[in-house]
N, C-alpha and C. Protein backbone atom coordinates (compact mmCIF):
# COMPACT_ATOMS: atom_id res chain seq x y z
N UNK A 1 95.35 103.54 119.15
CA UNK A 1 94.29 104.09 118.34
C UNK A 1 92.98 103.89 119.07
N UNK A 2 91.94 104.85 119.06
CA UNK A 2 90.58 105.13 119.67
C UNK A 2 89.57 104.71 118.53
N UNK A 3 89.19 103.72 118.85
CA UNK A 3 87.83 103.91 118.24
C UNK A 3 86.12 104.79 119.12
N UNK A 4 85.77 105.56 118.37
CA UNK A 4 84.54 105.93 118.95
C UNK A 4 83.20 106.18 118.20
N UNK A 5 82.06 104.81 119.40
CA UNK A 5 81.35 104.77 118.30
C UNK A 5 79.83 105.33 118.94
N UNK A 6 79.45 106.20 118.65
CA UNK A 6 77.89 106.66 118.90
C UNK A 6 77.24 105.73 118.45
N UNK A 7 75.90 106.47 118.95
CA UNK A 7 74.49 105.48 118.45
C UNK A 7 74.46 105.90 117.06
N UNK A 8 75.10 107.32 116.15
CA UNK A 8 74.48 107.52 114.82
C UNK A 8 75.78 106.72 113.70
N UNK A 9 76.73 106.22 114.40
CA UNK A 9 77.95 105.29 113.64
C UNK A 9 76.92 104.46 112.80
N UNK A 10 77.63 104.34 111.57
CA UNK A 10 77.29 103.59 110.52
C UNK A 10 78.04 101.93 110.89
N UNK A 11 77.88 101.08 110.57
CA UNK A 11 77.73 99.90 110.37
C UNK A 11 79.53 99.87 109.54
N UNK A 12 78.88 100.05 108.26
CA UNK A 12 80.40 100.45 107.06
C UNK A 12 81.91 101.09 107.94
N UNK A 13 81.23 102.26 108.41
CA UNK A 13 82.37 103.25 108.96
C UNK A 13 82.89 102.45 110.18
N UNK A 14 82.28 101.51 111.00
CA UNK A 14 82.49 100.93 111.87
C UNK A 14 83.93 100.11 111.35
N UNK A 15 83.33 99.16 110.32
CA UNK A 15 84.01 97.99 109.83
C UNK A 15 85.35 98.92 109.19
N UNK A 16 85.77 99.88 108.14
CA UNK A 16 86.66 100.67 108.05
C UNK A 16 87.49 101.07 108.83
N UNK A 17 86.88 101.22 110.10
CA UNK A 17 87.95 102.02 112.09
C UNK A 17 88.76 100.74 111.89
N UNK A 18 88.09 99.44 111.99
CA UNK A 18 88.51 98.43 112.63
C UNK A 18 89.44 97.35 111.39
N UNK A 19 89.36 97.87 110.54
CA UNK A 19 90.28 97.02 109.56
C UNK A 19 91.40 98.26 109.42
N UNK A 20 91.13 99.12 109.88
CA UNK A 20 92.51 100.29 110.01
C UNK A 20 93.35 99.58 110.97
N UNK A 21 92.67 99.44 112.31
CA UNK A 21 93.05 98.96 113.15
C UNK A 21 93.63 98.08 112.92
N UNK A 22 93.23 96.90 112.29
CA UNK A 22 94.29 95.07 112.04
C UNK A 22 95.42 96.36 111.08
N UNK A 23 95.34 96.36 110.93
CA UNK A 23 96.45 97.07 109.71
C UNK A 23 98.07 97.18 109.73
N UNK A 24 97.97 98.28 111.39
CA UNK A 24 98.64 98.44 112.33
C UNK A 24 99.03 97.28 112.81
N UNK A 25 100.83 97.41 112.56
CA UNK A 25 101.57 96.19 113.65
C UNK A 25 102.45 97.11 114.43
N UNK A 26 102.65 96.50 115.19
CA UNK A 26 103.83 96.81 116.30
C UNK A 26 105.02 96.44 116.05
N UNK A 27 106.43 97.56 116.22
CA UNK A 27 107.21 96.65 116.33
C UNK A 27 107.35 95.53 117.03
N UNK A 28 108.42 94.26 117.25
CA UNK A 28 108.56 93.37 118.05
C UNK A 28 110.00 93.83 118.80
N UNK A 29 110.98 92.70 118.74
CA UNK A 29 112.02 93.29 119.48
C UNK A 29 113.09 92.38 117.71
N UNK A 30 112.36 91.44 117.29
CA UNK A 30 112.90 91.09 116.15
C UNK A 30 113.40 92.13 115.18
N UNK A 31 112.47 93.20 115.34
CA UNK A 31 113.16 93.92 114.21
C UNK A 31 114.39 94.93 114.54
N UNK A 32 114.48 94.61 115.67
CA UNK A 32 115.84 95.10 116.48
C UNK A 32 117.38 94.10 116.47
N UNK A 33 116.69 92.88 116.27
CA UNK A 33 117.55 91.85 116.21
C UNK A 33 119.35 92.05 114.78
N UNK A 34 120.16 92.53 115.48
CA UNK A 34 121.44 92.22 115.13
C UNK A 34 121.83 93.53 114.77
N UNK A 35 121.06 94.47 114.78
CA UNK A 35 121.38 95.72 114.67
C UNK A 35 122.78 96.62 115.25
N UNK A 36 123.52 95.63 116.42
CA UNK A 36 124.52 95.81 116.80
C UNK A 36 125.83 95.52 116.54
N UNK A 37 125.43 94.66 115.24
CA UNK A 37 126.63 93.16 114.86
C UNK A 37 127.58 94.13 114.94
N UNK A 38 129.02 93.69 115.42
CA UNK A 38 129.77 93.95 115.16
C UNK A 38 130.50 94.93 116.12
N UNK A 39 129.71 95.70 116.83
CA UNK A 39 130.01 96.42 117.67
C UNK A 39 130.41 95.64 119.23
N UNK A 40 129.97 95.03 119.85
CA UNK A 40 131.11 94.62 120.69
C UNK A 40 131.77 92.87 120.47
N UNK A 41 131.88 93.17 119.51
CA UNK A 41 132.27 91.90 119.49
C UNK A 41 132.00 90.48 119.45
N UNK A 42 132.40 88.99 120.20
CA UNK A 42 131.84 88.11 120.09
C UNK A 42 130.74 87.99 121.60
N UNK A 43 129.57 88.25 121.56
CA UNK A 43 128.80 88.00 122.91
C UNK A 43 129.32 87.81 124.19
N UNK A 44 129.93 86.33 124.23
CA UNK A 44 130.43 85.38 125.15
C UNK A 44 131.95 85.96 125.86
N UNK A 45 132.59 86.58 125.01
CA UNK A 45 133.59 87.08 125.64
C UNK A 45 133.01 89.09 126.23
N UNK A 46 132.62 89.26 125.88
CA UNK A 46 132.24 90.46 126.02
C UNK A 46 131.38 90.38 127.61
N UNK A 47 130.49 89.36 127.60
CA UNK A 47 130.06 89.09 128.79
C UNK A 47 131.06 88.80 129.90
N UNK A 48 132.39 87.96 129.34
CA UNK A 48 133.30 87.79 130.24
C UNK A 48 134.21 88.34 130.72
N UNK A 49 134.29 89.71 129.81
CA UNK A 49 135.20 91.14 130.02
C UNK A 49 134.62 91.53 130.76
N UNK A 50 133.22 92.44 130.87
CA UNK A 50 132.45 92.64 132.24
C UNK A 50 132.07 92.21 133.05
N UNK A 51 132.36 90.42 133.32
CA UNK A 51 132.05 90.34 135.02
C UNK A 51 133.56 89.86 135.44
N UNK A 52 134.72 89.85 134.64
CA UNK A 52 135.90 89.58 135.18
C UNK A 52 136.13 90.99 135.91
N UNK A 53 135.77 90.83 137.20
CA UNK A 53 135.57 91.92 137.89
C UNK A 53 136.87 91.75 139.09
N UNK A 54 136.72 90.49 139.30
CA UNK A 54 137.61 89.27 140.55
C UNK A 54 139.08 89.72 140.16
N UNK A 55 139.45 89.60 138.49
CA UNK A 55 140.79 89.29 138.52
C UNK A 55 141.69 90.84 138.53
């Protein structure tokens, strides 16, 4: 988001841009967190299916 502020910006309208602004969050990666359950399985072996590459 842009704020843009001339010399004729109000004071008020200023403070309004900028509490819009806090307003706005970002996702994180938390809200991604487990979204997969279940799909491959238990982690630890799944990791060990793809680098059992050797045997």
């Amino acid at each position: 988001m842009v704020i843009t502020i001339n010399k004729d910006t109000k004071a008020e309208d200023l403070d309004k841009a900028l509490k819009k602004l806090q307003k706005t969050k970002k996702k994180g990666m938390s809200s991604f967190y487990g979204k997969l359950k279940g799909t491959f399985g238990d982690g630890l072996e799944y990791q060990k299916k793809l680098r059992d590459e050797w045997d």
